[in-house]
Protein backbone atom coordinates (compact mmCIF):
# COMPACT_ATOMS: atom_id res chain seq x y z
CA UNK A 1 -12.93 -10.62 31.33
CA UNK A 2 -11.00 -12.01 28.58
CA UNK A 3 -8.11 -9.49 26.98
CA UNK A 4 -10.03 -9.48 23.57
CA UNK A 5 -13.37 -8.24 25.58
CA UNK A 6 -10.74 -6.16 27.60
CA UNK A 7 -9.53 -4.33 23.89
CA UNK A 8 -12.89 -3.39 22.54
CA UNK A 9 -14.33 -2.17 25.93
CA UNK A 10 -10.86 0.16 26.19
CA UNK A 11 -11.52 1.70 22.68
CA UNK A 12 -14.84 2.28 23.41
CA UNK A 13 -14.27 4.41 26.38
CA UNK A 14 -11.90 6.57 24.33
CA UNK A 15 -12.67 9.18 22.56
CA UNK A 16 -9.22 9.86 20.14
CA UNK A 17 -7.22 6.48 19.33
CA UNK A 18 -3.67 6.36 18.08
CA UNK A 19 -2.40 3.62 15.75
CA UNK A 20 1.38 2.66 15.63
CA UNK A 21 3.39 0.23 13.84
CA UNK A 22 6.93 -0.91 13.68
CA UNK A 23 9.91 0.57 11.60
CA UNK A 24 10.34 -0.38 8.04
CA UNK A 25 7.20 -1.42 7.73
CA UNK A 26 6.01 -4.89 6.03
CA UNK A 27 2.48 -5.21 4.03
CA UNK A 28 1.59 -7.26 7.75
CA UNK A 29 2.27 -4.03 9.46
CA UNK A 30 0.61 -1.64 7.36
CA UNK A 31 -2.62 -4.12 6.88
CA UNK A 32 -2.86 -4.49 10.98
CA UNK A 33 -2.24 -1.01 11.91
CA UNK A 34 -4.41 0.80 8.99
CA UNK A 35 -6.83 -2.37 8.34
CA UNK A 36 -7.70 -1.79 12.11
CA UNK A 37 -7.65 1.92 12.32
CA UNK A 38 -10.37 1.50 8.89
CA UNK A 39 -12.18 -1.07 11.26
CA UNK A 40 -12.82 1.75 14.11
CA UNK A 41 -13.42 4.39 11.65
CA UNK A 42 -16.45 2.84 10.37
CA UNK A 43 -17.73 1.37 13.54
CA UNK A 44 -17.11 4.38 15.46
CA UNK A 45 -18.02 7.18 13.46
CA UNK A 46 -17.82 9.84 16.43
CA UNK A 47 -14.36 8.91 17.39
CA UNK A 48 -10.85 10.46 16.31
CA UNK A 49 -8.59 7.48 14.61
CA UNK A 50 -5.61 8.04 13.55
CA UNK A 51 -2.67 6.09 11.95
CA UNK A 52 1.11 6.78 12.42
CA UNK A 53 4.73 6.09 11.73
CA UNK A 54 6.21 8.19 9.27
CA UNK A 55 7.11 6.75 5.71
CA UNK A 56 5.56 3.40 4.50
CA UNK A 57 8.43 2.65 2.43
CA UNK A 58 7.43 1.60 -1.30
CA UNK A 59 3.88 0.40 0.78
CA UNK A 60 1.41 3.82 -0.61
CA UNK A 61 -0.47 1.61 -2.68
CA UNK A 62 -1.72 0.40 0.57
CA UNK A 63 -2.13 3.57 3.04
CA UNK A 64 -0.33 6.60 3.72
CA UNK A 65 -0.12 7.76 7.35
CA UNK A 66 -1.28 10.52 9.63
CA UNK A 67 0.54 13.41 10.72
CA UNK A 68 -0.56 14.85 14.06
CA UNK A 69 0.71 17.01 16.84
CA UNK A 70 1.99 15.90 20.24
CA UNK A 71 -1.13 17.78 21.80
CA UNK A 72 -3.27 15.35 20.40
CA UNK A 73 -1.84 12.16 21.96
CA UNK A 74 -3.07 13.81 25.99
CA UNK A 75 -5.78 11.57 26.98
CA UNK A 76 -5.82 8.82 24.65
CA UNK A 77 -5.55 5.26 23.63
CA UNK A 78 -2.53 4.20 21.46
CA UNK A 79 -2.64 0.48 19.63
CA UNK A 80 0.45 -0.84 18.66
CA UNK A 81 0.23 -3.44 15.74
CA UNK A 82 2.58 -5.92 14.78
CA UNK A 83 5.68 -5.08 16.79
CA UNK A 84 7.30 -7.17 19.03
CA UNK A 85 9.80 -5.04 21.18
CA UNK A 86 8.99 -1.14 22.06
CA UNK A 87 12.11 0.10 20.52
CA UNK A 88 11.03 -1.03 17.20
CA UNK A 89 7.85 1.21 17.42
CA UNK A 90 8.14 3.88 14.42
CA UNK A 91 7.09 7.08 15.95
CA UNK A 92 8.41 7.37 19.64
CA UNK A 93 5.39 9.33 20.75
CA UNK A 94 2.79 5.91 21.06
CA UNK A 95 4.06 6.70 25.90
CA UNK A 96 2.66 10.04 25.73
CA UNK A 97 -0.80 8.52 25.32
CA UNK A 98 -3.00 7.68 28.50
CA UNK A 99 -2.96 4.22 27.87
CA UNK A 100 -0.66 1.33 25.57
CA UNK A 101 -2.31 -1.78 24.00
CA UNK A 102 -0.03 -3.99 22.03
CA UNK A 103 -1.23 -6.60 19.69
CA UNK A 104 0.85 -8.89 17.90
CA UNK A 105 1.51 -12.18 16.72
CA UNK A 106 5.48 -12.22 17.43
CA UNK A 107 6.90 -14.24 20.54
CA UNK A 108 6.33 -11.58 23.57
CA UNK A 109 9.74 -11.09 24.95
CA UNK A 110 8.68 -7.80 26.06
CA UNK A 111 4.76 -7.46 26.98
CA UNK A 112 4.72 -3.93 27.14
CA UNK A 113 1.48 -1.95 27.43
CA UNK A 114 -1.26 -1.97 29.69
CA UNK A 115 -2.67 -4.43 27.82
CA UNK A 116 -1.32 -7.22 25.53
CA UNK A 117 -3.15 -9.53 23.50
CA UNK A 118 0.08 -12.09 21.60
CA UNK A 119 -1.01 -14.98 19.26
CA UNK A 120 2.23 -16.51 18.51
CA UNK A 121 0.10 -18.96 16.43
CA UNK A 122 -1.40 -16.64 14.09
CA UNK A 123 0.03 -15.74 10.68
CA UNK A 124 0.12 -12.61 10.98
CA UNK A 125 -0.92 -9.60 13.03
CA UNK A 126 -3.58 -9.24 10.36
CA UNK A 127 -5.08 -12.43 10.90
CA UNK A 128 -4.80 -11.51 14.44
CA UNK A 129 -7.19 -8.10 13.53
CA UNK A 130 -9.60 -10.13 11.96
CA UNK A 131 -10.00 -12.34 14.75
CA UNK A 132 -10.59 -9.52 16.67
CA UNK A 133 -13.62 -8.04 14.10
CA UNK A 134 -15.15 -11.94 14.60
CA UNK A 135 -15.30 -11.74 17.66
CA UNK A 136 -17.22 -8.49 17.97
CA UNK A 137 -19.40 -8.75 14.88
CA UNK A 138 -22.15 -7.14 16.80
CA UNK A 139 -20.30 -3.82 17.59
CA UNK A 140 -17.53 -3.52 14.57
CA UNK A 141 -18.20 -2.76 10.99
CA UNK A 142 -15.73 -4.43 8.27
CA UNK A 143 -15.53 -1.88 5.22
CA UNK A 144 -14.19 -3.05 1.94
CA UNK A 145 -10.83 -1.12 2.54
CA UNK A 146 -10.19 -2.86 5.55
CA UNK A 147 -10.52 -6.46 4.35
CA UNK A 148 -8.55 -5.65 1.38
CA UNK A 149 -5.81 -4.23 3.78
CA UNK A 150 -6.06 -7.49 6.28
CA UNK A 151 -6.09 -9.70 3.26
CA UNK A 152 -2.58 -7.79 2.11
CA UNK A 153 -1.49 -8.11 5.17
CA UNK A 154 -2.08 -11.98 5.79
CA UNK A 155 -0.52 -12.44 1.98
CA UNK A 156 2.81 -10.84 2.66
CA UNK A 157 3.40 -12.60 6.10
CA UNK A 158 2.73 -15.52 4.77
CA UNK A 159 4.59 -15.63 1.42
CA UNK A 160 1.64 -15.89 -0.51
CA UNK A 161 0.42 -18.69 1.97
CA UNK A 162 3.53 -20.66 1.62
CA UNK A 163 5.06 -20.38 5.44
CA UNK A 164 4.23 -22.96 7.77
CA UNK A 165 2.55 -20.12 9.89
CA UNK A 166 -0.12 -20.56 7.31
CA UNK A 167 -3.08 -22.88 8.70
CA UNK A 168 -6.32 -24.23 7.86
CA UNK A 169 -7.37 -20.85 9.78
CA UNK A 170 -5.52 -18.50 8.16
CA UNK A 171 -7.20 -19.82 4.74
CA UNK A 172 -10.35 -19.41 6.42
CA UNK A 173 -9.80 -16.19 7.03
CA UNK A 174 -8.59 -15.10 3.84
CA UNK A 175 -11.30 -16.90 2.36
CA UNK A 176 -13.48 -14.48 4.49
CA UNK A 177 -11.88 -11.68 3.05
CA UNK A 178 -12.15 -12.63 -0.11
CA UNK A 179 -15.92 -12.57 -0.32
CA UNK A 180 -15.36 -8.11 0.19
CA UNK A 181 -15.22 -5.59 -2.72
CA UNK A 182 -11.43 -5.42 -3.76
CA UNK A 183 -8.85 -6.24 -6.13
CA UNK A 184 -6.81 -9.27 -4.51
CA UNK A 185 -5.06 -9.78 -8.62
CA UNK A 186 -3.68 -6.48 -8.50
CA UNK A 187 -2.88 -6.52 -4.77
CA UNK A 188 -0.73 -9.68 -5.73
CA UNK A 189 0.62 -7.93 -8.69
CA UNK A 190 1.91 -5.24 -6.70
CA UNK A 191 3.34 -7.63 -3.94
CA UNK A 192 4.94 -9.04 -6.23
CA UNK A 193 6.65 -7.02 -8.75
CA UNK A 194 10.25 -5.43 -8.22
CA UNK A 195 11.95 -2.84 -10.63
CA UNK A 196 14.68 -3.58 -13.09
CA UNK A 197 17.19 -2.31 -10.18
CA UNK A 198 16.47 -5.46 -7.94
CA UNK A 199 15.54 -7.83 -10.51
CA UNK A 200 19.69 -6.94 -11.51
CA UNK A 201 20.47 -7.34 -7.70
CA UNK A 202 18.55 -10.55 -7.29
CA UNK A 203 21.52 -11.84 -10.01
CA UNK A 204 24.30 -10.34 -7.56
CA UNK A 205 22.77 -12.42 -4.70
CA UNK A 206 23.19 -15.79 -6.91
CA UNK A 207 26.32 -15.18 -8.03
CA UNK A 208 27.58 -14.19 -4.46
CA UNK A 209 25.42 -16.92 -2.69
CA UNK A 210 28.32 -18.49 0.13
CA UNK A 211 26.87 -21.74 1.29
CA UNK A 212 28.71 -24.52 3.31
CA UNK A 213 28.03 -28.48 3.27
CA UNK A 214 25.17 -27.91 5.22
CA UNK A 215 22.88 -25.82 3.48
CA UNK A 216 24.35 -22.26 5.80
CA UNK A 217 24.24 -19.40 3.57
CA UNK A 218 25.40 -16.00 3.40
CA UNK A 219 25.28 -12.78 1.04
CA UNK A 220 26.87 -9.77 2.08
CA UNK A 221 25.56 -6.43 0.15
CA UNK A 222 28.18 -3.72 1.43
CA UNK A 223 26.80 0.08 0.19
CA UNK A 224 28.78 0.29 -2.34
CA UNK A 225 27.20 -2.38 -4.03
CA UNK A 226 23.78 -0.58 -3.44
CA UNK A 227 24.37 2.55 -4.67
CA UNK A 228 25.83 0.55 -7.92
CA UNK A 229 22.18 -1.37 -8.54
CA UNK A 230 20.23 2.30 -7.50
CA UNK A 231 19.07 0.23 -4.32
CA UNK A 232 18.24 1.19 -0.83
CA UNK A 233 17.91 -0.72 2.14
CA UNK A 234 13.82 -0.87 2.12
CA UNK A 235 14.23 -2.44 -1.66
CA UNK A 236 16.59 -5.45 -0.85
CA UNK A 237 13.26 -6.55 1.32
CA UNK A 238 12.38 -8.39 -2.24
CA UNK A 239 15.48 -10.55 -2.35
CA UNK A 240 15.50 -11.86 1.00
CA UNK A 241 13.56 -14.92 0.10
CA UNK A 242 15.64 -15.88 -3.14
CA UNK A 243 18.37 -17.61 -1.16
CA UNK A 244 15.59 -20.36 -0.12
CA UNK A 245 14.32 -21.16 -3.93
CA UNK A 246 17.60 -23.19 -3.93
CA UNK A 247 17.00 -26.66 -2.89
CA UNK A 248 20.39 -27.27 -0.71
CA UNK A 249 20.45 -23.93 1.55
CA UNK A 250 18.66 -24.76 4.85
CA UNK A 251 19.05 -21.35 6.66
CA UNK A 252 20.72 -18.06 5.39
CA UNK A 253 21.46 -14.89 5.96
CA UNK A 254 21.47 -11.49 4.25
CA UNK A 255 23.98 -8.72 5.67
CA UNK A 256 23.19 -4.68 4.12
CA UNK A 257 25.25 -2.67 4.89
CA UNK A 258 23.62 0.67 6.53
CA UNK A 259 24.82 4.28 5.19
CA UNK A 260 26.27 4.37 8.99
CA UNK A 261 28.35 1.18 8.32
CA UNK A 262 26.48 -1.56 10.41
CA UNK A 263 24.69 -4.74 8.78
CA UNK A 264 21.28 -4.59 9.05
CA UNK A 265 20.66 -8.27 9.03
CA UNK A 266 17.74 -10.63 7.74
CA UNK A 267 17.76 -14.32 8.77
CA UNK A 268 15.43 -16.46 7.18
CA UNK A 269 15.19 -20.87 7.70
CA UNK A 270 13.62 -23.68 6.54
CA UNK A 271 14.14 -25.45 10.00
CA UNK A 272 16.83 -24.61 12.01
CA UNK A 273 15.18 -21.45 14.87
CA UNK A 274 17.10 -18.21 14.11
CA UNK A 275 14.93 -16.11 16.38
CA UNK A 276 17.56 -16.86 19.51
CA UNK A 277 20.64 -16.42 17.47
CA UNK A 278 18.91 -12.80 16.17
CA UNK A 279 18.15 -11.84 19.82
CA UNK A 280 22.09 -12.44 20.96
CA UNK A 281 22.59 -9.43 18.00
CA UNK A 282 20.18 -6.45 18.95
CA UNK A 283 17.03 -8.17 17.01
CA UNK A 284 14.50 -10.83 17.24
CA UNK A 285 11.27 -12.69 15.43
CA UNK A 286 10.09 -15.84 14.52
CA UNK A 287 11.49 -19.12 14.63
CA UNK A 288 12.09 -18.98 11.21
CA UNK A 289 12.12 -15.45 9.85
CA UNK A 290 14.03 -13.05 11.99
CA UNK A 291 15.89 -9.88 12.11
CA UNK A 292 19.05 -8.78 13.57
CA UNK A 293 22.20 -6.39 13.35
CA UNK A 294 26.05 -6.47 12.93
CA UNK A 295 27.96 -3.86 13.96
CA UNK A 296 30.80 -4.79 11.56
CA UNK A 297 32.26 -7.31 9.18
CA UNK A 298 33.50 -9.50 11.81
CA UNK A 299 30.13 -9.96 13.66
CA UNK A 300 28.87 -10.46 10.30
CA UNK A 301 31.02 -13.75 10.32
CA UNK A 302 30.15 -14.63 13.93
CA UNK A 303 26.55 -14.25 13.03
CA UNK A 304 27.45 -16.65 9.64
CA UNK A 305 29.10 -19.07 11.81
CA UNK A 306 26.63 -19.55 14.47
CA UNK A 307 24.04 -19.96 11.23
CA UNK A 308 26.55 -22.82 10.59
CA UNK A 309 26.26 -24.21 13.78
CA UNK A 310 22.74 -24.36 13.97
CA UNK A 311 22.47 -26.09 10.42
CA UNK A 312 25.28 -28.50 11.66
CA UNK A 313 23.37 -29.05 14.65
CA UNK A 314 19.96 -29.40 12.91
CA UNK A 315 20.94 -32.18 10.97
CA UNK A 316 23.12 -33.46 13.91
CA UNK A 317 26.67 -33.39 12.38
CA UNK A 318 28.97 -32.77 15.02
């Protein structure tokens, strides 16, 4: 039995399922957590779904979550969506369940759960959710909510199908989508739009753009500059992309500081793999989108100068 056979046959020998999602959510995370949990609702009428995770982070206009005792978890099935490693899971109950499935589209450097169904060649975990409806047409219903959170989903992962993890199957699928009863303009809209506060911050990062002779960059947004703009951490998720609308930076990253004092870091690339250098600093992701941490300022610069070295190396400068 394959694992996607192995998935629907679990959930339907469960009577209350539990859906989880990774901290700071994304649109992807939302749309595959939620899109799915909309999925079951409507193909499994007699069943208890629920979604969970705590606070979606400037995502309502998608879904808001669940909020359910511990009690509830005894005897069920718990999906985790989109998350990679099992200490980025937002809500720390998804163990007290009777059984884990993880599905996601991140490399598996830790296949937790009983069972795990990983398509590092998907978009998007939504993609991945919509894969799964196709293959069990006969036995899943698609409701218009759903496909409008799947379709969110699939946009935001893939920058408005501008990554290279967008393929001729990932347009086929949102093409499916498309064909459902929802507003994909004002989805887009929304995607898009920032307030004032980071529009003004997106002119910080230009003017404080560090890049080296190989296309390395760096910005560094320390609190203080935060609580100048009226930003929090959750917001700067807008201008992490800016940094690669400028034709001679190859890799970057983006350090904010954390009330605590750490960096929370975002790497992004437009060849070089980050996802190894964000691993050796307490993160991980793709090849070319990943997510890491820095204690300090001066693991902030040895996380800048290993970016360096892997633009160096990329265009093989020694």
């Amino acid at each position: 039995m394959n694992v996607v056979k192995e998935i629907i046959e679990t959930i339907k020998a469960y009577d209350t399922i539990i859906i989880h999602r990774h901290q700071r959510p994304d649109p992807d995370a939302i749309g595959s957590q939620v899109g799915l949990a909309e999925i079951l609702r409507a193909s499994f009428q007699e069943k208890k779904i629920y979604q969970v995770g705590g606070p979606v982070e400037g995502l309502d206009f998608m879904a808001t979550m669940d909020e359910i005792s511990d009690d509830i978890y005894k005897g069920s099935l718990v999906i985790v969506t989109d998350t990679a490693n099992s200490p980025r899971i937002s809500d720390k109950r998804y163990s007290l369940g009777e059984k884990l499935v993880k599905i996601d589209h991140h490399p598996n450097d830790e296949p937790y759960g009983d069972l795990v169904w990983v398509n590092t060649e998907a978009s998007s975990c939504s993609e991945i959710i919509m894969d799964f409806y196709r293959h069990n047409q006969e036995e899943l219903v698609l409701p218009d909510n759903a496909a409008r959170l799947l379709y969110t989903g699939i946009v935001g992962d893939t920058g408005r199908f501008l990554y290279p993890a967008t393929t001729s199957h990932t347009l086929e699928i949102a093409a499916e989508l498309r064909t459902y009863n929802f507003d994909a303009t004002a989805i887009n809209r929304e995607l898009e739009q920032i307030p004032m506060s980071v529009a003004k911050l997106a002119g910080f990062v230009y003017q404080n753009i560090e890049v080296d002779e190989n296309g390395a960059a760096k910005v560094i947004l320390p609190q203080a500059i935060l609580d100048e703009y009226g930003i929090v951490d959750s917001q700067t998720a807008a201008i992490v992309s800016l940094p690669g609308l400028v034709d001679t930076i190859v890799a970057w990253g983006i350090f904010v500081q954390q009330p605590e004092g750490y960096y929370r870091v975002r790497l992004r690339s437009k060849g070089p793999v980050i996802n190894e250098l964000a691993k050796k600093h307490h993160g991980g992701g793709h090849p070319l989108a990943s997510g890491a941490n820095a204690k300090d300022l001066a693991e902030v610069t040895d996380i800048y100068e290993e970016i360096q070295d892997l633009c160096r190396d990329f265009f093989g400068k020694s």
